[in-house]
C-alpha atoms as a PDB file:
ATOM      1  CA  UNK A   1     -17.037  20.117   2.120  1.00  0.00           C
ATOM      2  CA  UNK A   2     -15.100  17.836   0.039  1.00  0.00           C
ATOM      3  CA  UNK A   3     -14.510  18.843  -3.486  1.00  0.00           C
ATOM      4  CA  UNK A   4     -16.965  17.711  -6.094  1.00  0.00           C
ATOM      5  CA  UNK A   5     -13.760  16.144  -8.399  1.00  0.00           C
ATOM      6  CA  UNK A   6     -12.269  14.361  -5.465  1.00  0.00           C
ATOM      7  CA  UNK A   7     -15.957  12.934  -4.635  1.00  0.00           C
ATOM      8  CA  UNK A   8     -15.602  11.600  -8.090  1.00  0.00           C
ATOM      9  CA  UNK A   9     -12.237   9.922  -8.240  1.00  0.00           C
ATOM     10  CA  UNK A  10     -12.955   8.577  -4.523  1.00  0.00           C
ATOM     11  CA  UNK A  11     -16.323   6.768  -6.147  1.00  0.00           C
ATOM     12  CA  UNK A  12     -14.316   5.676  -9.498  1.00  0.00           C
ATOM     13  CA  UNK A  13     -11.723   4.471  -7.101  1.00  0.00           C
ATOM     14  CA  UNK A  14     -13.626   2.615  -4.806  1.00  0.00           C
ATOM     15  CA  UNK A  15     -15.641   0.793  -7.746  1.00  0.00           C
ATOM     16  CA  UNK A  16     -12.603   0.176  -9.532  1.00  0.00           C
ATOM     17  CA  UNK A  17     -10.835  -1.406  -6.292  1.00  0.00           C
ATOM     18  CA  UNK A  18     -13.775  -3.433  -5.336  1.00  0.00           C
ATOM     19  CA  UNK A  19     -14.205  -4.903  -8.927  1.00  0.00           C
ATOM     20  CA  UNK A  20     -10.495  -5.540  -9.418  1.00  0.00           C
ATOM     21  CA  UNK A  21     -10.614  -7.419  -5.837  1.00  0.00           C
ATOM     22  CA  UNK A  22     -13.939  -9.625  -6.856  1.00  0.00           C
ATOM     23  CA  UNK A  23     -11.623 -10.654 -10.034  1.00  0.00           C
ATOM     24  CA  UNK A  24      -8.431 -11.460  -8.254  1.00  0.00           C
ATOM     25  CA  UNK A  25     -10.300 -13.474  -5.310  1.00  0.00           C
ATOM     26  CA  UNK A  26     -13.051 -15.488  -7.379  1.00  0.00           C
ATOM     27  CA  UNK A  27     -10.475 -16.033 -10.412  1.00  0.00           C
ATOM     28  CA  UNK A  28      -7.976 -17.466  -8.280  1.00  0.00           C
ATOM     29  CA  UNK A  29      -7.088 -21.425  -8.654  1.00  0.00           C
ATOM     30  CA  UNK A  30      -7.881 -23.278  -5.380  1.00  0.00           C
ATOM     31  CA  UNK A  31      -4.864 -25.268  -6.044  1.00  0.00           C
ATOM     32  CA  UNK A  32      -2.935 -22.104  -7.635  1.00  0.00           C
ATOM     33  CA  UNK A  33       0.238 -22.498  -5.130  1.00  0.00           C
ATOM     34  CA  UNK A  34       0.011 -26.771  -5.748  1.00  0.00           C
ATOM     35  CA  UNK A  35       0.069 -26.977  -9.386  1.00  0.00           C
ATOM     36  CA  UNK A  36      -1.546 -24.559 -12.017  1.00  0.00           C
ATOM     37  CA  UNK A  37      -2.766 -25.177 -15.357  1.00  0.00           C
ATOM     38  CA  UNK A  38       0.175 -22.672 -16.814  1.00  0.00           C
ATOM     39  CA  UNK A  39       3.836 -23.106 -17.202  1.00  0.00           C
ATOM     40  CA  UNK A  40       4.238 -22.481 -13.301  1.00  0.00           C
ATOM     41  CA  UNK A  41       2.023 -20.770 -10.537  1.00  0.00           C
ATOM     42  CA  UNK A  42       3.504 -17.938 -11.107  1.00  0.00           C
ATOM     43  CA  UNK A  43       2.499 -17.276 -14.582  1.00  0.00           C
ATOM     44  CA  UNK A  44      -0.810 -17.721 -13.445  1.00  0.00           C
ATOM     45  CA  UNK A  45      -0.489 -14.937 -10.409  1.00  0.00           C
ATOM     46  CA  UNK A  46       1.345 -12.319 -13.558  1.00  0.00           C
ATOM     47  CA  UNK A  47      -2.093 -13.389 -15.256  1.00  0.00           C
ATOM     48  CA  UNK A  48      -4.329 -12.057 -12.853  1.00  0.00           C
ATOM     49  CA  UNK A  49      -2.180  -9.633 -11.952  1.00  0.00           C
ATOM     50  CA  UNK A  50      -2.594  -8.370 -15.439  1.00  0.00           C
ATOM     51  CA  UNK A  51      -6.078  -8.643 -16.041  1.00  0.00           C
ATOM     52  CA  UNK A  52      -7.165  -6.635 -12.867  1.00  0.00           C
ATOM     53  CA  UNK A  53      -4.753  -3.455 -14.406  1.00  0.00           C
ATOM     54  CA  UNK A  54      -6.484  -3.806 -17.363  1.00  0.00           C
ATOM     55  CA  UNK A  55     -10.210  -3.792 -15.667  1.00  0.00           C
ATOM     56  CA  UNK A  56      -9.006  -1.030 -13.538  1.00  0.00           C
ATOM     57  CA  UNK A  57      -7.541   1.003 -16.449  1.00  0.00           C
ATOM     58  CA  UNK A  58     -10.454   0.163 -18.622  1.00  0.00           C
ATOM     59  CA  UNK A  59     -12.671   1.244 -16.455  1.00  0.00           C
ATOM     60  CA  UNK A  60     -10.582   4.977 -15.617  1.00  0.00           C
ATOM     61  CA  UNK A  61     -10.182   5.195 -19.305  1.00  0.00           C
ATOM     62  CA  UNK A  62     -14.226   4.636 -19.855  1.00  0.00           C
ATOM     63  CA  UNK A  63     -15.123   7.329 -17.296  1.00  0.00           C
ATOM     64  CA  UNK A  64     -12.195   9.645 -17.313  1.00  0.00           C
ATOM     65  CA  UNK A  65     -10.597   9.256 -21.080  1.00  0.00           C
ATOM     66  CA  UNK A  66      -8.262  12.443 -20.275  1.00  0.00           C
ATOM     67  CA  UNK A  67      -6.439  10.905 -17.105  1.00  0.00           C
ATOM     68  CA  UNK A  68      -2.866  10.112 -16.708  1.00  0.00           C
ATOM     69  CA  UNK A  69      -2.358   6.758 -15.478  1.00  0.00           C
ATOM     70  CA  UNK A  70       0.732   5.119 -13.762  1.00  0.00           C
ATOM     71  CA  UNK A  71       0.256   0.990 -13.388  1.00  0.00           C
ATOM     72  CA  UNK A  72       2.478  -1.621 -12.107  1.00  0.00           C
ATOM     73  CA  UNK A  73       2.167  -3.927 -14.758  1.00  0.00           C
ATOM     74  CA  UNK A  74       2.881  -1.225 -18.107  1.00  0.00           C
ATOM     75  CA  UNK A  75      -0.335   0.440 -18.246  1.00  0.00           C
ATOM     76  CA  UNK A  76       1.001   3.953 -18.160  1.00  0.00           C
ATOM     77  CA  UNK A  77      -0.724   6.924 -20.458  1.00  0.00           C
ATOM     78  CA  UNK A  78      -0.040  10.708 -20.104  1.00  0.00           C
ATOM     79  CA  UNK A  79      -2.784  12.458 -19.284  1.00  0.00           C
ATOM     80  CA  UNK A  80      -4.297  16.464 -20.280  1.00  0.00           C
ATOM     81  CA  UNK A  81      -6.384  16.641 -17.198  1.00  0.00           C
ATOM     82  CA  UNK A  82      -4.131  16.893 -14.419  1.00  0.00           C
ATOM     83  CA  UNK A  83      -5.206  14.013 -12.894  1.00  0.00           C
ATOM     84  CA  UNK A  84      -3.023  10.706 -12.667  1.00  0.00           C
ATOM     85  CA  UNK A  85      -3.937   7.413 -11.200  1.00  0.00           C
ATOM     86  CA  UNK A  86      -1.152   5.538  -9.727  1.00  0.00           C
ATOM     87  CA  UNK A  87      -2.537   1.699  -9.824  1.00  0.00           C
ATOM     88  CA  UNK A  88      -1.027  -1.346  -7.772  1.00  0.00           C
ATOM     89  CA  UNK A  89      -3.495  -4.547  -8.871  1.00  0.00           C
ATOM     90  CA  UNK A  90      -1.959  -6.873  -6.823  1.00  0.00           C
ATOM     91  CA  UNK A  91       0.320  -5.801  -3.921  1.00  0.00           C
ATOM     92  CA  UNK A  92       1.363  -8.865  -1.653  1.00  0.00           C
ATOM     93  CA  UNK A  93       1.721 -11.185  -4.665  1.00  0.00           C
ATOM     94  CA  UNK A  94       3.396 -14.214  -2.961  1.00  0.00           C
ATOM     95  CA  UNK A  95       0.446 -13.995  -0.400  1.00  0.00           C
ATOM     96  CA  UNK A  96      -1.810 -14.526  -3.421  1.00  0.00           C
ATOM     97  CA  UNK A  97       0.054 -17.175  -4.738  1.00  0.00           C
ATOM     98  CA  UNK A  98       0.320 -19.245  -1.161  1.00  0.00           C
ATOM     99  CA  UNK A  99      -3.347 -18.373  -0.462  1.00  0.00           C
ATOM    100  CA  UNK A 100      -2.403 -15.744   2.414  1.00  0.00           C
ATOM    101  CA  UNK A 101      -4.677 -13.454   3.189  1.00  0.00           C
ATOM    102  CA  UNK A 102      -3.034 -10.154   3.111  1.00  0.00           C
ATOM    103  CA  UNK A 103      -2.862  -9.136  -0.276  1.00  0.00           C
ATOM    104  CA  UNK A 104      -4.468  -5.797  -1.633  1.00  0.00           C
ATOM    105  CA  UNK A 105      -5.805  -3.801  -4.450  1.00  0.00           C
ATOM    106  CA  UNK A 106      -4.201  -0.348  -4.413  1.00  0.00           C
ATOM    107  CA  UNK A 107      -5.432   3.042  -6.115  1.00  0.00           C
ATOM    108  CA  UNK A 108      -4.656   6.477  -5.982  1.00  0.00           C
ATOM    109  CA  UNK A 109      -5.512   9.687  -7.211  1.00  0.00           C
ATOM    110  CA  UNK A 110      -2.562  12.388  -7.899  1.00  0.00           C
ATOM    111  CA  UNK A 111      -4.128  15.999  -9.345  1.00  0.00           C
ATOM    112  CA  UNK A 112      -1.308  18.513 -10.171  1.00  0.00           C
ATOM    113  CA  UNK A 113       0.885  15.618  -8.496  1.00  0.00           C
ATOM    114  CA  UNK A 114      -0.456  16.002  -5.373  1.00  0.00           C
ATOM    115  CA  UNK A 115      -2.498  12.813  -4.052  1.00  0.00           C
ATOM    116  CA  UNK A 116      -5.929  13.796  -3.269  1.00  0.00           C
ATOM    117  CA  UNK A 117      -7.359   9.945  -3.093  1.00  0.00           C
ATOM    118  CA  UNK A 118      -6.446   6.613  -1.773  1.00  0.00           C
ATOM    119  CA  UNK A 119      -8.429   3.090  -1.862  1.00  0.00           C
ATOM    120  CA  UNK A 120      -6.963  -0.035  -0.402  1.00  0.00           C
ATOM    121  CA  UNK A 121      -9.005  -2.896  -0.384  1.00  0.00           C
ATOM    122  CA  UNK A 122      -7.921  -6.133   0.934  1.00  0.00           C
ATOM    123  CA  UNK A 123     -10.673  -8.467  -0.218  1.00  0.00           C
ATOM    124  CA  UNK A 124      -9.564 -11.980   1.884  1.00  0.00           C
ATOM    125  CA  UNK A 125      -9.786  -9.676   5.110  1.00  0.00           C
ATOM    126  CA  UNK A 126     -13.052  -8.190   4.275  1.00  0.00           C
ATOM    127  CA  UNK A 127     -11.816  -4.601   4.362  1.00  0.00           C
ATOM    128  CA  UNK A 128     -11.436  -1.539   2.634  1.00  0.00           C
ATOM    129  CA  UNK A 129      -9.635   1.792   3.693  1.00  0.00           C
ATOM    130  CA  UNK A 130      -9.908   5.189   1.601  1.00  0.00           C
ATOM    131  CA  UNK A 131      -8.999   8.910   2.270  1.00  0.00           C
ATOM    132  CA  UNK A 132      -9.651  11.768   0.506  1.00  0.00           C
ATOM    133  CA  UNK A 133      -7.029  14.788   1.330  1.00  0.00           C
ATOM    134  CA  UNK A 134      -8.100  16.364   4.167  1.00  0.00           C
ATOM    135  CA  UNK A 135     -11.419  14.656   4.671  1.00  0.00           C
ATOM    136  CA  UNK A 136      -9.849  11.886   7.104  1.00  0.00           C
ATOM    137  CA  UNK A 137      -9.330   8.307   6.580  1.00  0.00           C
ATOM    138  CA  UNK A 138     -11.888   5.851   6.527  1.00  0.00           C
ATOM    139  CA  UNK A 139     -12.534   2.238   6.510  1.00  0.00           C
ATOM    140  CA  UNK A 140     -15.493  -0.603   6.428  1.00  0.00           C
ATOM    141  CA  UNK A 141     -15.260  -4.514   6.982  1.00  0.00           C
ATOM    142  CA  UNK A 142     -16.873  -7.013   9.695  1.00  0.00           C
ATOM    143  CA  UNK A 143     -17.695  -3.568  11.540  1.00  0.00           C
ATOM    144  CA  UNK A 144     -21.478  -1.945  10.907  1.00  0.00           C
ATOM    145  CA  UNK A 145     -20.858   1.104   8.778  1.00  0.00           C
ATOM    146  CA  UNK A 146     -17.518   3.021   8.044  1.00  0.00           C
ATOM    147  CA  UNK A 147     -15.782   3.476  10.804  1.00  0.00           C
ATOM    148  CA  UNK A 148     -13.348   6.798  11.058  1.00  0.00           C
ATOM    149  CA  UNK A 149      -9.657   5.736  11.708  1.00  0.00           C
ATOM    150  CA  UNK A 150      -6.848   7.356  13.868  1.00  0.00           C
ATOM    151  CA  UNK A 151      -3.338   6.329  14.772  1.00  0.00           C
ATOM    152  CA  UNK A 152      -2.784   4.830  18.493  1.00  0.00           C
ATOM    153  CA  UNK A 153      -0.841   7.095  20.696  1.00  0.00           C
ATOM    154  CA  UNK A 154       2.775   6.575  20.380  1.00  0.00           C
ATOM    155  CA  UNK A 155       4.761   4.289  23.145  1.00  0.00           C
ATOM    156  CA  UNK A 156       7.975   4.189  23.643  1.00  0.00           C
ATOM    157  CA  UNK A 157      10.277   3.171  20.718  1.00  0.00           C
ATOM    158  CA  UNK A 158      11.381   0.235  22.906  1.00  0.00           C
ATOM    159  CA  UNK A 159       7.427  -0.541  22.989  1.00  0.00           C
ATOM    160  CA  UNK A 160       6.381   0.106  19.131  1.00  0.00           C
ATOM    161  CA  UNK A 161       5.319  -2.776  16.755  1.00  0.00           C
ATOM    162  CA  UNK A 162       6.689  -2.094  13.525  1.00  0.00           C
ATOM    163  CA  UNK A 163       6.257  -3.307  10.251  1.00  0.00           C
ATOM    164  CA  UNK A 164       8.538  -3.546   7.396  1.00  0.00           C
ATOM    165  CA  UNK A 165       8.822  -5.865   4.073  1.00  0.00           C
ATOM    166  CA  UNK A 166      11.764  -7.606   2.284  1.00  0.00           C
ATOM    167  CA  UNK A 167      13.197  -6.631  -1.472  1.00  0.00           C
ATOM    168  CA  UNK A 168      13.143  -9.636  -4.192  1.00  0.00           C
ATOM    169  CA  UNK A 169      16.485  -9.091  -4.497  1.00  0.00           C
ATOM    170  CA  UNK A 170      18.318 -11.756  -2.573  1.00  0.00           C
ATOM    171  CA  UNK A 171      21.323  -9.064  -2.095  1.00  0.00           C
ATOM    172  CA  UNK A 172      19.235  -6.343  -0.819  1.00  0.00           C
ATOM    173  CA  UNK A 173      17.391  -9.151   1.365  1.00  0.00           C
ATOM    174  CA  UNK A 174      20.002  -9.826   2.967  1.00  0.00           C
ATOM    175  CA  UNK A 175      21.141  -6.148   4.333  1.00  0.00           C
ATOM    176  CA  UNK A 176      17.378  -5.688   5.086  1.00  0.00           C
ATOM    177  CA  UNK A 177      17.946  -8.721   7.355  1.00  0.00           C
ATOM    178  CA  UNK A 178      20.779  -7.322   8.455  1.00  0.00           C
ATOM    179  CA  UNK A 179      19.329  -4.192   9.761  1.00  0.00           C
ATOM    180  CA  UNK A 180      16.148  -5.945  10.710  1.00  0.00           C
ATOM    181  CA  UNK A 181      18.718  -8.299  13.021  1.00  0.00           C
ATOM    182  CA  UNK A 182      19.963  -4.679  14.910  1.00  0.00           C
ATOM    183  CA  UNK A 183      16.438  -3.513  15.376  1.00  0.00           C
ATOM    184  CA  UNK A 184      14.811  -5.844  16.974  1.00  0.00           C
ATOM    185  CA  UNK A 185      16.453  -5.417  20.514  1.00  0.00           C
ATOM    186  CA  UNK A 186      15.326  -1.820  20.349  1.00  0.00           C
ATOM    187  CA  UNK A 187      11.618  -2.349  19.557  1.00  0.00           C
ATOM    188  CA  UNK A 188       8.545  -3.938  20.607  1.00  0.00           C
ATOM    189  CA  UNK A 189       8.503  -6.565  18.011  1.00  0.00           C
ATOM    190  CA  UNK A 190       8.859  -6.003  14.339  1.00  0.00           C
ATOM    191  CA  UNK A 191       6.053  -7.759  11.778  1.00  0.00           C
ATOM    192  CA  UNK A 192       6.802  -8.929   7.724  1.00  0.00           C
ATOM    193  CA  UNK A 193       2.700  -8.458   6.477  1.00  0.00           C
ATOM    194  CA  UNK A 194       3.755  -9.037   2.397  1.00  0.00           C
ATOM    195  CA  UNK A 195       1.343  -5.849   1.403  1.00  0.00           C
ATOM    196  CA  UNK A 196       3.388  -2.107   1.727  1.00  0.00           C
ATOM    197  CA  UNK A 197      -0.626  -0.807   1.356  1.00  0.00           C
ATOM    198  CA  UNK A 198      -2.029  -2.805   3.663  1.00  0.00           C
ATOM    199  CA  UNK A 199       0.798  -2.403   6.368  1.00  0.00           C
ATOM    200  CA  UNK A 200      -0.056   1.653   5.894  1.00  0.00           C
ATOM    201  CA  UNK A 201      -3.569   0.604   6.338  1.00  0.00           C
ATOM    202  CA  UNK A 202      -2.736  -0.869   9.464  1.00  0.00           C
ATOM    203  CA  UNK A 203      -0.864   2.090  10.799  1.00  0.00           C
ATOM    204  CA  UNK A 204      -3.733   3.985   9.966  1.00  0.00           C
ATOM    205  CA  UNK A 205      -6.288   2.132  11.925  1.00  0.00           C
ATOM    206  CA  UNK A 206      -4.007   1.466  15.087  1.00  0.00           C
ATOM    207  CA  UNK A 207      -2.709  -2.229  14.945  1.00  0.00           C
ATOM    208  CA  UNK A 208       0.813  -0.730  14.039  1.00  0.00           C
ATOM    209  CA  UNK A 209       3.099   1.752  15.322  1.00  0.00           C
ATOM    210  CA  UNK A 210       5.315   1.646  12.772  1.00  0.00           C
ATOM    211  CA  UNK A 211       6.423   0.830   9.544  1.00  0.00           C
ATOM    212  CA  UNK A 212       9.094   1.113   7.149  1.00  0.00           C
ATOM    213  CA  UNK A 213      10.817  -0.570   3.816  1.00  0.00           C
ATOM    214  CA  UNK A 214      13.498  -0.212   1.319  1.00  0.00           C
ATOM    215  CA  UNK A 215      12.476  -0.637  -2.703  1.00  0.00           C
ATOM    216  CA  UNK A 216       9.336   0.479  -2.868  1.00  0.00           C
ATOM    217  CA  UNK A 217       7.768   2.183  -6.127  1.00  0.00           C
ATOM    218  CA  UNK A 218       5.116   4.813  -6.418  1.00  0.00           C
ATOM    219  CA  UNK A 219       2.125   2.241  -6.985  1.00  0.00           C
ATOM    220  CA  UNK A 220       3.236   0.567  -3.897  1.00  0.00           C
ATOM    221  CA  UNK A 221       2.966   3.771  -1.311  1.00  0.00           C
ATOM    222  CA  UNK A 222       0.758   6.073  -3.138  1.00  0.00           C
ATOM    223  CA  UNK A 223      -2.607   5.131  -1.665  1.00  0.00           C
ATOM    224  CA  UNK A 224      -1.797   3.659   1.542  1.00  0.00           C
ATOM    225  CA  UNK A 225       0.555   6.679   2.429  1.00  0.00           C
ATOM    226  CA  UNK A 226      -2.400   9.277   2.188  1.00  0.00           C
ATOM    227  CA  UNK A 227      -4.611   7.409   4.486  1.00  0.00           C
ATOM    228  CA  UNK A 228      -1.743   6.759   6.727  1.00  0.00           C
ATOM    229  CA  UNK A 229      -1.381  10.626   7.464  1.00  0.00           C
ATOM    230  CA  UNK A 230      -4.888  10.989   7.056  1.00  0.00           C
ATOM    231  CA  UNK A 231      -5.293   9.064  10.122  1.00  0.00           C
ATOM    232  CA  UNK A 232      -2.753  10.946  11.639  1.00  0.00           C
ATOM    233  CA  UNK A 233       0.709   9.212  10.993  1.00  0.00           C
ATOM    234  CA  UNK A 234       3.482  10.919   9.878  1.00  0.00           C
ATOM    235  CA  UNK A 235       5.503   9.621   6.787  1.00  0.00           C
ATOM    236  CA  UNK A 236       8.566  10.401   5.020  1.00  0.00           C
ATOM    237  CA  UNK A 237      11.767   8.631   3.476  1.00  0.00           C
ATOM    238  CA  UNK A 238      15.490   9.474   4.906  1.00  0.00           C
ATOM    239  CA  UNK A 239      15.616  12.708   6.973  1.00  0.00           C
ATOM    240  CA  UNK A 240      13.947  15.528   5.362  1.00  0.00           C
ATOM    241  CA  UNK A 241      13.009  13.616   2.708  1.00  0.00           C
ATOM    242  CA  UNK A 242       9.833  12.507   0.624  1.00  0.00           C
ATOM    243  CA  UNK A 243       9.104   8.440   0.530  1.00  0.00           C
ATOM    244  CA  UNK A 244      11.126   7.286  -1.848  1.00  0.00           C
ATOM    245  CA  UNK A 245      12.685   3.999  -3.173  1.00  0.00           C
ATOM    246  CA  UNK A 246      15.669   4.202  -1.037  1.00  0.00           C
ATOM    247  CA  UNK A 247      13.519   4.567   2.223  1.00  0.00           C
ATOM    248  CA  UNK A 248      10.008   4.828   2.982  1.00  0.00           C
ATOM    249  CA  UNK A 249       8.578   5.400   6.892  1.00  0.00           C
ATOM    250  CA  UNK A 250       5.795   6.013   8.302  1.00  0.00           C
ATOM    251  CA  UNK A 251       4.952   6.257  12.210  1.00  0.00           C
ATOM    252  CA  UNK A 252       2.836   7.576  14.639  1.00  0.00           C
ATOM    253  CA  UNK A 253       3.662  10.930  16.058  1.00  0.00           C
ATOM    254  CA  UNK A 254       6.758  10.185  18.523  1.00  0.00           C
ATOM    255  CA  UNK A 255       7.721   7.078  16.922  1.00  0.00           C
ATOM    256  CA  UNK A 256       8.314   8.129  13.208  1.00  0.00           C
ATOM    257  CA  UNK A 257      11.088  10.261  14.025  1.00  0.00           C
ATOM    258  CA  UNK A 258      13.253   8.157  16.221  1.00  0.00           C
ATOM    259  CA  UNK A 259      12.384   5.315  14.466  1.00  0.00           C
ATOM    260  CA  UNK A 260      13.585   7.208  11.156  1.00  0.00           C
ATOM    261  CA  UNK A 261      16.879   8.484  12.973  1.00  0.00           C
ATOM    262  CA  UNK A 262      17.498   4.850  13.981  1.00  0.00           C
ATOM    263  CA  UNK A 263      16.843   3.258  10.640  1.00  0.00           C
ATOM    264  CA  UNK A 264      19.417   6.807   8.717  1.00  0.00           C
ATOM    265  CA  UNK A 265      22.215   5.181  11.525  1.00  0.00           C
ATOM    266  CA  UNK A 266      21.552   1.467  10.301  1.00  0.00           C
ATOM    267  CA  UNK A 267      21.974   2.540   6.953  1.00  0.00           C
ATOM    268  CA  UNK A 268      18.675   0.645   6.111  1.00  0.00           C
ATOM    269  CA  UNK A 269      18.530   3.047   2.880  1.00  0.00           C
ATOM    270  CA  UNK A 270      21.528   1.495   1.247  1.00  0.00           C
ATOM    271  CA  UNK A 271      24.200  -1.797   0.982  1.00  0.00           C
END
């Protein structure tokens, strides 16, 4: 039976997500990556960006005034509950600001700093994804009802698709091209998706085998790495290691740890 408090945060979650995604899609300019009203486009993308923290945040402060809360864009409080949201509005902003698709709302739910609750919602694709710890992961779109998800079985490393994303930082680009370059050979194919939470989504519901990225913070992974492993992935950072910044990947069973050996003798962690 799931626990009456994670019920909770699961339903604040999933209204918050859903809300912050009708803001960011019906409030964005048709002609946002032509030529916006601002200074540049992407003023107007930090704007939005902005304004769906502060509805989620509003929102978790309304229902929940004793949370913690960790957001992307400076809305961090401490908390006396033991509960902490960790809040990415907008993940896969440069899809937003082309008018790609794959851009996402991310929340999570820590308690004690353990996550107990992840919602990824990816309003352009019509889709939402959420686990609860130990209650599965779940997701509804174009598909009658929720539908329960679950990792393919693993292939070969030499026949996974894997994901992975590219740093802002043209230096760090670079060596993530760089090891990116050596990979390829050795795997199915790899994919660039521009959302960290919706690539874990993916995993989750078996359209990935893999996925992995340098320069990732805790709003970026939080949500998406609890339904990954809900669904039965397996996630970590370098060997024997949490996700981190320096390394985060995730895999199904048989291809996350070869695929994390391979990327610890690339260096992919570091320059």
């Amino acid at each position: 039976m799931t626990d009456p408090l994670h019920k909770d945060l699961l339903e604040l979650a999933q209204e918050a997500a859903r809300r912050a995604g009708e803001l960011l899609r019906d409030g964005r300019p048709a002609d946002l990556g032509v030529a916006a009203t601002k200074s540049s486009p992407i003023d107007v993308v930090t704007e939005m960006d902005i304004a769906a923290e502060k509805l989620i945040t509003g929102l978790i402060a309304e229902r929940r005034p004793d949370d913690g809360i960790l957001g992307e864009e400076g809305g961090t409080t401490e908390g006396t509950s033991g509960v902490r949201w960790v809040i990415d509005p907008l993940d896969g902003t440069v899809n937003y600001l082309y008018g790609l698709p794959t851009w996402s709302v991310s929340i999570a739910a820590e308690q004690d700093g353990e996550t107990v609750v992840g919602v990824v919602t990816a309003p352009m694709r019509g889709e939402t994804f959420h686990a609860v710890l130990g209650g599965g992961a779940w997701a509804t779109g174009t598909w009658d009802g929720e539908r329960r998800l679950a990792c393919r079985p693993a292939p070969p490393l030499d026949q996974a698709l894997v994901s992975t994303g590219f740093n802002y930082v043209a230096e760090v680009r670079t060596h993530q091209a760089a090891v990116a370059q050596r990979l390829i050979p050795l795997l199915r194919d790899i994919r660039r998706g521009g959302s960290a939470a919706v690539d874990l989504c993916d995993l989750a519901a078996g359209r990935l085998d893999g996925y992995y990225e340098r320069g990732l913070h805790p709003w970026d992974l939080a949500a998406g790495d609890l339904i990954a492993r809900e669904a039965g992935a397996l996630t970590g950072g370098r060997p024997g290691e949490r996700p981190s910044g320096d390394l985060a990947v995730a895999g199904t069973p048989g291809v996350f740890e070869p695929l994390q050996r391979l990327l610890e003798d690339l260096g992919a962690w570091h320059d």
